[in-house]
Protein backbone atom coordinates (compact mmCIF):
# COMPACT_ATOMS: atom_id res chain seq x y z
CA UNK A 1 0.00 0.00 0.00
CA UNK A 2 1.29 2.98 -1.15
CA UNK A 3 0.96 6.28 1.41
CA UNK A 4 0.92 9.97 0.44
CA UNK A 5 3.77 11.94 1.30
CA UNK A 6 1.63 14.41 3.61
CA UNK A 7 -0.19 11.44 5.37
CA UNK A 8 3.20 10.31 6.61
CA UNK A 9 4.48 13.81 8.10
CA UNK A 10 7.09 14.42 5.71
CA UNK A 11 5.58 17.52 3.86
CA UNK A 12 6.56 20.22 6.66
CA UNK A 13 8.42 22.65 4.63
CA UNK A 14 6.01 25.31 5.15
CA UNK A 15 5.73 24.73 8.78
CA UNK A 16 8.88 25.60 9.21
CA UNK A 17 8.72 28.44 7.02
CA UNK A 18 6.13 29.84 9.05
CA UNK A 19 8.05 29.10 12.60
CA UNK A 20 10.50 30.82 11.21
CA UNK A 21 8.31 34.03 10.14
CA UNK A 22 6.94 33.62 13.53
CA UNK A 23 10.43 33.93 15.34
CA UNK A 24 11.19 36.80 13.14
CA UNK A 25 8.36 38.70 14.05
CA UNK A 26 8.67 38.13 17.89
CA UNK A 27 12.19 39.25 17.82
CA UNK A 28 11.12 42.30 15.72
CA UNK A 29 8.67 42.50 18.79
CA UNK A 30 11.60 42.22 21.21
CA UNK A 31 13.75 44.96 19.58
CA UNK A 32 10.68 47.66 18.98
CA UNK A 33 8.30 47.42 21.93
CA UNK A 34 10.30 48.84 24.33
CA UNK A 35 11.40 51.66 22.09
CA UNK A 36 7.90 52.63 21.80
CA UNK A 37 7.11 52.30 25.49
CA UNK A 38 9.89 54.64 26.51
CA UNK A 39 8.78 56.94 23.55
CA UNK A 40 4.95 57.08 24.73
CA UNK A 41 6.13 58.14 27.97
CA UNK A 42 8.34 60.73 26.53
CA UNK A 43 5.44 62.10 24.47
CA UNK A 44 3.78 62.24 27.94
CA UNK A 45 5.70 64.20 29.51
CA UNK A 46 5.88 67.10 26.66
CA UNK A 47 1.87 67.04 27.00
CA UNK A 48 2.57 67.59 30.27
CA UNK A 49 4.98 70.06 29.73
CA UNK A 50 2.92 72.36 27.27
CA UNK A 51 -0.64 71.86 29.52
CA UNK A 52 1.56 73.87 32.14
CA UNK A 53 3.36 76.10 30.27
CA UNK A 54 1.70 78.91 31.97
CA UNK A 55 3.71 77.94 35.21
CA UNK A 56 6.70 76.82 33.75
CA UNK A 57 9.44 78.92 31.47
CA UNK A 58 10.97 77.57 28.33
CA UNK A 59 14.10 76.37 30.46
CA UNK A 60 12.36 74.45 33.07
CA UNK A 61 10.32 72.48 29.82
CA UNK A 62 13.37 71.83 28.41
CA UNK A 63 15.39 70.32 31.59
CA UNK A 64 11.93 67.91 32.40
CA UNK A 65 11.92 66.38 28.29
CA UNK A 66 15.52 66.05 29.04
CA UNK A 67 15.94 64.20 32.09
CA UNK A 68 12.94 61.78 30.82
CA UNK A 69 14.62 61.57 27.64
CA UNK A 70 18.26 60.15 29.82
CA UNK A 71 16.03 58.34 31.96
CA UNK A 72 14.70 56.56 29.14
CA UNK A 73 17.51 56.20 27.19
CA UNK A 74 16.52 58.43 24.37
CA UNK A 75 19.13 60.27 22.02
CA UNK A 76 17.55 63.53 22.72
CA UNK A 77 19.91 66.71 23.29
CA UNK A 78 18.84 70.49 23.62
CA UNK A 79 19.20 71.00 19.90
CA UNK A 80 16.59 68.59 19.59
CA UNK A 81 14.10 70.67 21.42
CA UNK A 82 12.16 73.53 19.67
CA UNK A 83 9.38 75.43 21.60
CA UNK A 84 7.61 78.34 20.71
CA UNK A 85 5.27 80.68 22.07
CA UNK A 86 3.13 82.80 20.00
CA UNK A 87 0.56 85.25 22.16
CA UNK A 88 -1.69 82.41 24.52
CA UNK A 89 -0.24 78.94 22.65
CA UNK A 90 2.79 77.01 22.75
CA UNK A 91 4.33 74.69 20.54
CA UNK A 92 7.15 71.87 21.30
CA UNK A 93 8.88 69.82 18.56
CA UNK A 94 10.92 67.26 19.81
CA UNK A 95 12.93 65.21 16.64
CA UNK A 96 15.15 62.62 17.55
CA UNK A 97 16.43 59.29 15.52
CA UNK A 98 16.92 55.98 17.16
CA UNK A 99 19.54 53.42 16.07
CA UNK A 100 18.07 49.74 16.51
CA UNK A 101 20.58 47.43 15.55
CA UNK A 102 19.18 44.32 13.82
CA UNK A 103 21.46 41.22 12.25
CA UNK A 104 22.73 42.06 9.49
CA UNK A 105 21.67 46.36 9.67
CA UNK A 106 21.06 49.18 11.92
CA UNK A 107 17.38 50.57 11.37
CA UNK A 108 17.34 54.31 11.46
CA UNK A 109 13.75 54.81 13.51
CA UNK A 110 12.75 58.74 13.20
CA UNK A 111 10.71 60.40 15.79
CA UNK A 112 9.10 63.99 15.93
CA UNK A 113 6.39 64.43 18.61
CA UNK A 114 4.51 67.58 18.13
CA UNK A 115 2.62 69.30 21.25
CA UNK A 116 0.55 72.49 20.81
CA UNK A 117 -1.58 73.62 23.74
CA UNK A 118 -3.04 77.40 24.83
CA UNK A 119 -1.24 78.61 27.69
CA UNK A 120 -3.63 79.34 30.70
């Protein structure tokens, strides 16, 4: 009696093409999902920042994005902070690139969060 090859468990190829797809996209996972995290939080605290801007000068903005942005781990220096305030609204830019290092490459991943908020 003759048996088909997928009856007997040998015909697996794209099983393991898909394990592998699988692996890929949890380590994708690994590498990005922190990065985000720490990013969300970051955006956080320039929302903070620009709801009280009416209490707080340019400077003190500046030194909080900062010190979140080392205590996250974030390449953000002073240069990449831009705020403005135009009669009763503030903007802050913060722009900032992220090296995550992959096998094989380094992805380049760009950030710009954007706050605008009237000062009270």
């Amino acid at each position: 009696m003759r048996r088909n090859r997928r009856e007997a468990g040998e015909g697996n190829f794209g099983c393991l093409v898909g394990i592998i797809l699988l692996l890929a996209a949890v380590f994708v996972a690994y590498k990005m999902i922190p990065l985000k995290v720490r990013a969300a939080e970051l955006r956080q605290v320039i929302q903070d920042e620009a709801k009280s801007a009416g209490t707080h000068n340019d400077e003190r903005i500046k030194k909080a994005i900062l010190l979140k942005a080392d205590e996250n781990r974030l390449p953000v220096t002073e240069d990449n902070i831009q705020i403005s305030r135009k009669q009763n609204d503030i903007w802050i830019d913060v722009e900032y690139t992220v090296p995550v290092k992959f096998p094989g490459f380094t992805y380049q991943w760009k950030q710009h969060h954007h706050y605008e908020n009237p000062i009270f």
